[in-house]
N, C-alpha and C. Protein backbone atom coordinates (compact mmCIF):
# COMPACT_ATOMS: atom_id res chain seq x y z
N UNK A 1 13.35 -49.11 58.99
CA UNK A 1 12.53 -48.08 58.40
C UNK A 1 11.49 -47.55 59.39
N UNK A 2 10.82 -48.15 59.97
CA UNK A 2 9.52 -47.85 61.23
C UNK A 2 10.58 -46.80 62.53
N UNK A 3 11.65 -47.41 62.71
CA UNK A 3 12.66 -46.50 63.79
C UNK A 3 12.48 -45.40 62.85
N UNK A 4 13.03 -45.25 61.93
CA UNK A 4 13.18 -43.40 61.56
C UNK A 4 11.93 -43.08 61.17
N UNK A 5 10.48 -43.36 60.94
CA UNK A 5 9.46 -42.85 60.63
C UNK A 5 9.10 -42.27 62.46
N UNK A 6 9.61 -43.52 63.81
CA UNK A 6 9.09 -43.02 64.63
C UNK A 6 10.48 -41.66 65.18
N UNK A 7 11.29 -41.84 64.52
CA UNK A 7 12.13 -40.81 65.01
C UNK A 7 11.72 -39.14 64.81
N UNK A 8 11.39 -39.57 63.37
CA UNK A 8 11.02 -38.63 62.48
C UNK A 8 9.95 -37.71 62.97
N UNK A 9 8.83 -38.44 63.33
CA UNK A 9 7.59 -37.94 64.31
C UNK A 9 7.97 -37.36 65.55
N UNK A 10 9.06 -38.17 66.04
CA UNK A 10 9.21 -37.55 67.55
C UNK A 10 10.05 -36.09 67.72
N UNK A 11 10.69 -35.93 66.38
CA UNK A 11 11.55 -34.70 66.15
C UNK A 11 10.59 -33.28 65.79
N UNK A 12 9.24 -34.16 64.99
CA UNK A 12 8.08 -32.79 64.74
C UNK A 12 7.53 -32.47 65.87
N UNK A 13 7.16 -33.06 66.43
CA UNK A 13 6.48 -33.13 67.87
C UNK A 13 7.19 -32.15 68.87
N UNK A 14 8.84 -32.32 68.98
CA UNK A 14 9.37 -31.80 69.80
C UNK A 14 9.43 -30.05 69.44
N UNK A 15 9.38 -29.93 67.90
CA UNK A 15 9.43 -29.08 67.22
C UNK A 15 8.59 -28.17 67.19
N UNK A 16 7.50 -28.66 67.50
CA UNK A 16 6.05 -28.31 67.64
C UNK A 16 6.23 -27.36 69.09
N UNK A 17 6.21 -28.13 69.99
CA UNK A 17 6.15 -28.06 71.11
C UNK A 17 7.21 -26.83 71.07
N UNK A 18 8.36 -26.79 70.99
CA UNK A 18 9.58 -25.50 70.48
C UNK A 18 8.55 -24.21 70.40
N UNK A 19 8.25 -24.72 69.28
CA UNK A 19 7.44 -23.52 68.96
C UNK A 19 6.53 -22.49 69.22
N UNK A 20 5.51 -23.56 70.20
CA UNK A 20 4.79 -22.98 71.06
C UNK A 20 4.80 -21.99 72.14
N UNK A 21 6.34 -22.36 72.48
CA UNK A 21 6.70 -21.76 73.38
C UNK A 21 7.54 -20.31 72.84
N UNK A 22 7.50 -19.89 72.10
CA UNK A 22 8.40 -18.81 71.66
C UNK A 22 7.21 -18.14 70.98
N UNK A 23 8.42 -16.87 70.64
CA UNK A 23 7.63 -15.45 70.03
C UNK A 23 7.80 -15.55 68.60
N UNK A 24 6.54 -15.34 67.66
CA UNK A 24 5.86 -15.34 66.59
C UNK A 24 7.36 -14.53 65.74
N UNK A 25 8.37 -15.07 65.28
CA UNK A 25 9.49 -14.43 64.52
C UNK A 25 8.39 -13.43 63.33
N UNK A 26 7.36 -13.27 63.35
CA UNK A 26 6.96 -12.08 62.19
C UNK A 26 6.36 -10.90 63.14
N UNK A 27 5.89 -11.35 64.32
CA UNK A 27 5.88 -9.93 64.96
C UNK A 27 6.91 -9.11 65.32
N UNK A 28 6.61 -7.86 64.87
CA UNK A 28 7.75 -6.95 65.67
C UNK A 28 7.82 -6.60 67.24
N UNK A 29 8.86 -6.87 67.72
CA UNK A 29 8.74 -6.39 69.55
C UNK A 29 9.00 -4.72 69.09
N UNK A 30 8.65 -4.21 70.61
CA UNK A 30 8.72 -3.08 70.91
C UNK A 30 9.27 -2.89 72.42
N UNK A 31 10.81 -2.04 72.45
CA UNK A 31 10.99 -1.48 73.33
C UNK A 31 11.11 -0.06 73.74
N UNK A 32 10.99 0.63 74.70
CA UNK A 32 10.88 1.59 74.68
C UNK A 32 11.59 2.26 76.21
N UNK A 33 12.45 2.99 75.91
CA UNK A 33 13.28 3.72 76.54
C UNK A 33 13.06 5.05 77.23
N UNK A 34 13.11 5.49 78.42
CA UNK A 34 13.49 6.83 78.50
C UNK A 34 14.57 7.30 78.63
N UNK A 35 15.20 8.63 77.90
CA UNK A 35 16.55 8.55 77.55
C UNK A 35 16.80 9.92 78.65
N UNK A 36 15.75 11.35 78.92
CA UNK A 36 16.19 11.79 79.68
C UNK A 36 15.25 11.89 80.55
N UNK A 37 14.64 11.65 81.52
CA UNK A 37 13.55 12.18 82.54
C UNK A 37 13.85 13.18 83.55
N UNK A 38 15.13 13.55 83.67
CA UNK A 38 15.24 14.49 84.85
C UNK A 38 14.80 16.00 84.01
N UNK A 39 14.62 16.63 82.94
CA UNK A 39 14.37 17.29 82.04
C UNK A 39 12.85 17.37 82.41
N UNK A 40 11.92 19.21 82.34
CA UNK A 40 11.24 19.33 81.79
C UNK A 40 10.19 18.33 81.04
N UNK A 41 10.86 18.36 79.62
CA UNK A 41 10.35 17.70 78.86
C UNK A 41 10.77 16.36 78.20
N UNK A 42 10.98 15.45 78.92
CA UNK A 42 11.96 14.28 78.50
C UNK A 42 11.98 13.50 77.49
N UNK A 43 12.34 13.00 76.75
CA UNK A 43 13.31 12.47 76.06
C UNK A 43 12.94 10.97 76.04
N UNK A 44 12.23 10.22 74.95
CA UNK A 44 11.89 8.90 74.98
C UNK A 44 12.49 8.22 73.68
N UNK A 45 12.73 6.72 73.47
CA UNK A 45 13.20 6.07 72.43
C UNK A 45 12.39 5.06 72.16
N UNK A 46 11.86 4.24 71.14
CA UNK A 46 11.30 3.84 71.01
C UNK A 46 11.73 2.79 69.88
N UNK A 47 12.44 1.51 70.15
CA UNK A 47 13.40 0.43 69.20
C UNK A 47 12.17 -0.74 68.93
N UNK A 48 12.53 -0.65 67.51
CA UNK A 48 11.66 -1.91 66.96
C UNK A 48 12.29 -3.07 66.50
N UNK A 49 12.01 -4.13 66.96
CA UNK A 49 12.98 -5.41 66.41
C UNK A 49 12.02 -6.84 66.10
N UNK A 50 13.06 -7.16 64.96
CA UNK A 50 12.10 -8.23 64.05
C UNK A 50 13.12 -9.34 64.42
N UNK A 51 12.92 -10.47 64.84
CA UNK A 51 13.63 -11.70 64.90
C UNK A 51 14.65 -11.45 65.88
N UNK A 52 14.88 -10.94 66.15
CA UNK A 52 15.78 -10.11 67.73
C UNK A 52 16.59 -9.19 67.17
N UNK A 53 16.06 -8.69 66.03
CA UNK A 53 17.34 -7.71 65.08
C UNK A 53 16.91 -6.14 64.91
N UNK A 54 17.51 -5.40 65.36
CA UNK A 54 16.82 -4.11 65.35
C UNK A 54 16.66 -4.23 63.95
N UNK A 55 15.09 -2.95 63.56
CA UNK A 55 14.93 -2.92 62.34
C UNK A 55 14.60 -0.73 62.39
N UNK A 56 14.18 -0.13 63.48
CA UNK A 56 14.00 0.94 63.31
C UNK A 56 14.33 1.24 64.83
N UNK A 57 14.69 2.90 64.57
CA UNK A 57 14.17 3.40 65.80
C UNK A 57 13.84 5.07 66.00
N UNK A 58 13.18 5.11 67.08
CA UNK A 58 12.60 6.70 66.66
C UNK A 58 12.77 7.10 68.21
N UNK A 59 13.12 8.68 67.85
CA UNK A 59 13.74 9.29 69.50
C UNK A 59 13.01 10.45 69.25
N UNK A 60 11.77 10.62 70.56
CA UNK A 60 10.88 11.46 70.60
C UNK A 60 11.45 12.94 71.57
N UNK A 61 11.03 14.11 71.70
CA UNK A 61 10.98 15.13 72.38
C UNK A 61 9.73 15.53 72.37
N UNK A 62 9.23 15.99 73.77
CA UNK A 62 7.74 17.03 73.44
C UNK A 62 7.04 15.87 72.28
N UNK A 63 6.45 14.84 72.10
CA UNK A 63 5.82 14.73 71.22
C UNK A 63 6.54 15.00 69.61
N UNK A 64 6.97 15.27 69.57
CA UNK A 64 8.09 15.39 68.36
C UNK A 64 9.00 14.38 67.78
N UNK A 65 8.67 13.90 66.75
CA UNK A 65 10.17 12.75 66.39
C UNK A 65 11.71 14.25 65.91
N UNK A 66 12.67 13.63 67.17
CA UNK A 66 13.74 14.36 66.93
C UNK A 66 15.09 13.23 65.81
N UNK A 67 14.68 12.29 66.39
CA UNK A 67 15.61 11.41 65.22
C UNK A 67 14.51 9.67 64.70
N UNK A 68 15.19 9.61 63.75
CA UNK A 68 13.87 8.35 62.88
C UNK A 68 15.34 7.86 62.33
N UNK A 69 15.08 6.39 62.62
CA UNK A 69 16.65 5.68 61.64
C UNK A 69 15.58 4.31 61.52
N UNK A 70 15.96 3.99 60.29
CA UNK A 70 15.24 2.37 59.88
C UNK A 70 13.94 2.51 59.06
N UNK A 71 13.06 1.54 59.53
CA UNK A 71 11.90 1.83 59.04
C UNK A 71 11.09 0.38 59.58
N UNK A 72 9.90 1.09 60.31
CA UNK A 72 8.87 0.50 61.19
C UNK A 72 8.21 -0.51 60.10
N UNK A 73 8.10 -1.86 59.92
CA UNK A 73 7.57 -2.98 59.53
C UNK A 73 5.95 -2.43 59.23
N UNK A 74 4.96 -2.95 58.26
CA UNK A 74 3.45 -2.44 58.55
C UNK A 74 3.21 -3.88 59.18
N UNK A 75 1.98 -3.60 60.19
CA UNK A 75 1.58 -5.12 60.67
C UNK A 75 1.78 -4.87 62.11
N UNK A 76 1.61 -5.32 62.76
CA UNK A 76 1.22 -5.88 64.14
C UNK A 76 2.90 -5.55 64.83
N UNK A 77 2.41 -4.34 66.01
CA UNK A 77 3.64 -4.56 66.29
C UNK A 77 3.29 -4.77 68.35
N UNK A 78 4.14 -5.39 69.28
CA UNK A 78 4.20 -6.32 70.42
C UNK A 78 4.80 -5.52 71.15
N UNK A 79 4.58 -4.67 72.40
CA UNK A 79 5.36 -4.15 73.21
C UNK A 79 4.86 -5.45 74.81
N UNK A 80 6.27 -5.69 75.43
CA UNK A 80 5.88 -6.96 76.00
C UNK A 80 6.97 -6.09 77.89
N UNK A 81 5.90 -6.87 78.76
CA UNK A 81 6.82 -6.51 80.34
C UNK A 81 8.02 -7.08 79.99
N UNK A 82 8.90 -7.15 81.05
CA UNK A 82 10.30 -8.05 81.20
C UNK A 82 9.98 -8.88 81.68
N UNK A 83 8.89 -9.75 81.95
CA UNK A 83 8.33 -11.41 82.08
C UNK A 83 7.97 -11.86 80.76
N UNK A 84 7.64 -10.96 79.71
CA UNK A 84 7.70 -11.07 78.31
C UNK A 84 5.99 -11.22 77.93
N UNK A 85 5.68 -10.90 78.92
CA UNK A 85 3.85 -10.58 78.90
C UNK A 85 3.25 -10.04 77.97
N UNK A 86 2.56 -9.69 77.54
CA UNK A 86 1.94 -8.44 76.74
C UNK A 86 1.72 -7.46 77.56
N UNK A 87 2.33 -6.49 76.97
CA UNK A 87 1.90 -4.67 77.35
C UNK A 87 1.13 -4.11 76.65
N UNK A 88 0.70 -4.23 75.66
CA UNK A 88 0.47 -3.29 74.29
C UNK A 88 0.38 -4.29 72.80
N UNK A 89 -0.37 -4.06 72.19
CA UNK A 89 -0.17 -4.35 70.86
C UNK A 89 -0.64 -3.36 70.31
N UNK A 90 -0.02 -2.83 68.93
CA UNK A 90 -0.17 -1.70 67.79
C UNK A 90 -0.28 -2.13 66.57
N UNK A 91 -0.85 -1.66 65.76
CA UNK A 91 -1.05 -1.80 64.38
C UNK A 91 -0.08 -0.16 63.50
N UNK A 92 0.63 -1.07 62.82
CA UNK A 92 1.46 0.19 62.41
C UNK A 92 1.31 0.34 60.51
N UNK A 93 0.63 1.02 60.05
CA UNK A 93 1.11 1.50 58.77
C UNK A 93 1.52 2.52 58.67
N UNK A 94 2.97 2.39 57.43
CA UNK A 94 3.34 3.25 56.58
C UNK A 94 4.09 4.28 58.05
N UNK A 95 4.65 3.54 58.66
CA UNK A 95 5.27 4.24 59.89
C UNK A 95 4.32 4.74 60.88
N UNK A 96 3.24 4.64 61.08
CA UNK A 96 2.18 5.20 62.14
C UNK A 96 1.80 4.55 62.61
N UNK A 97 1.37 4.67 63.64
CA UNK A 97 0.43 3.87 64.33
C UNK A 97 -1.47 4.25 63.90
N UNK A 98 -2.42 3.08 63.86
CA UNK A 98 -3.31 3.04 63.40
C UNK A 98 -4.47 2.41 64.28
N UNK A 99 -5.56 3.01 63.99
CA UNK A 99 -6.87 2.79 65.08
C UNK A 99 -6.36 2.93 66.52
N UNK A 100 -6.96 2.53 67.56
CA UNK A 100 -6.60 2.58 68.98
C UNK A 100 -5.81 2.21 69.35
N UNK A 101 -5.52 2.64 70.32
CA UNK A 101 -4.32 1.68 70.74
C UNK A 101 -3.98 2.51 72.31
């Protein structure tokens, strides 16, 4: 019985530790694309994903949403480098972005 109580502990622990090391599964990441830059006025994308699963995405022109598919989570959303750093954090309601940012 004492072996699986200390097993038991050593499995939270490790679990713990797991955890620490990874990204908050309720924040949304943010990536963001440019789709045409040799253009004038180019062409950006902007993919939102919850748990590594796309959940929206929105394709800008000029400041303009030209296409919107999904729908942006409210709450805290994570745009991160490709070292997985922080770039950015946003606060998004009701599809917008909110206060500074």
């Amino acid at each position: 019985m004492r072996i699986v109580s200390i097993i038991i502990v050593m499995l939270s622990v490790l679990q713990s530790l797991a955890c620490a090391n990874s990204f908050d599964c309720s924040d949304v990441e943010l990536k963001l694309h440019v789709i045409n830059s040799d253009s004038k006025s180019p062409q950006y994308e902007l993919v939102f994903y919850r748990c590594g699963k796309k959940v929206a995405r929105r394709i800008y022109n000029e400041g303009k949403t030209i296409l919107s598919e999904g729908k942006i989570p409210d709450g805290q959303v994570v745009e991160r480098y490709e070292d997985g750093s922080i770039k950015n954090i946003f606060i998004y309601k009701n599809g917008k972005k909110m206060g500074k940012f």
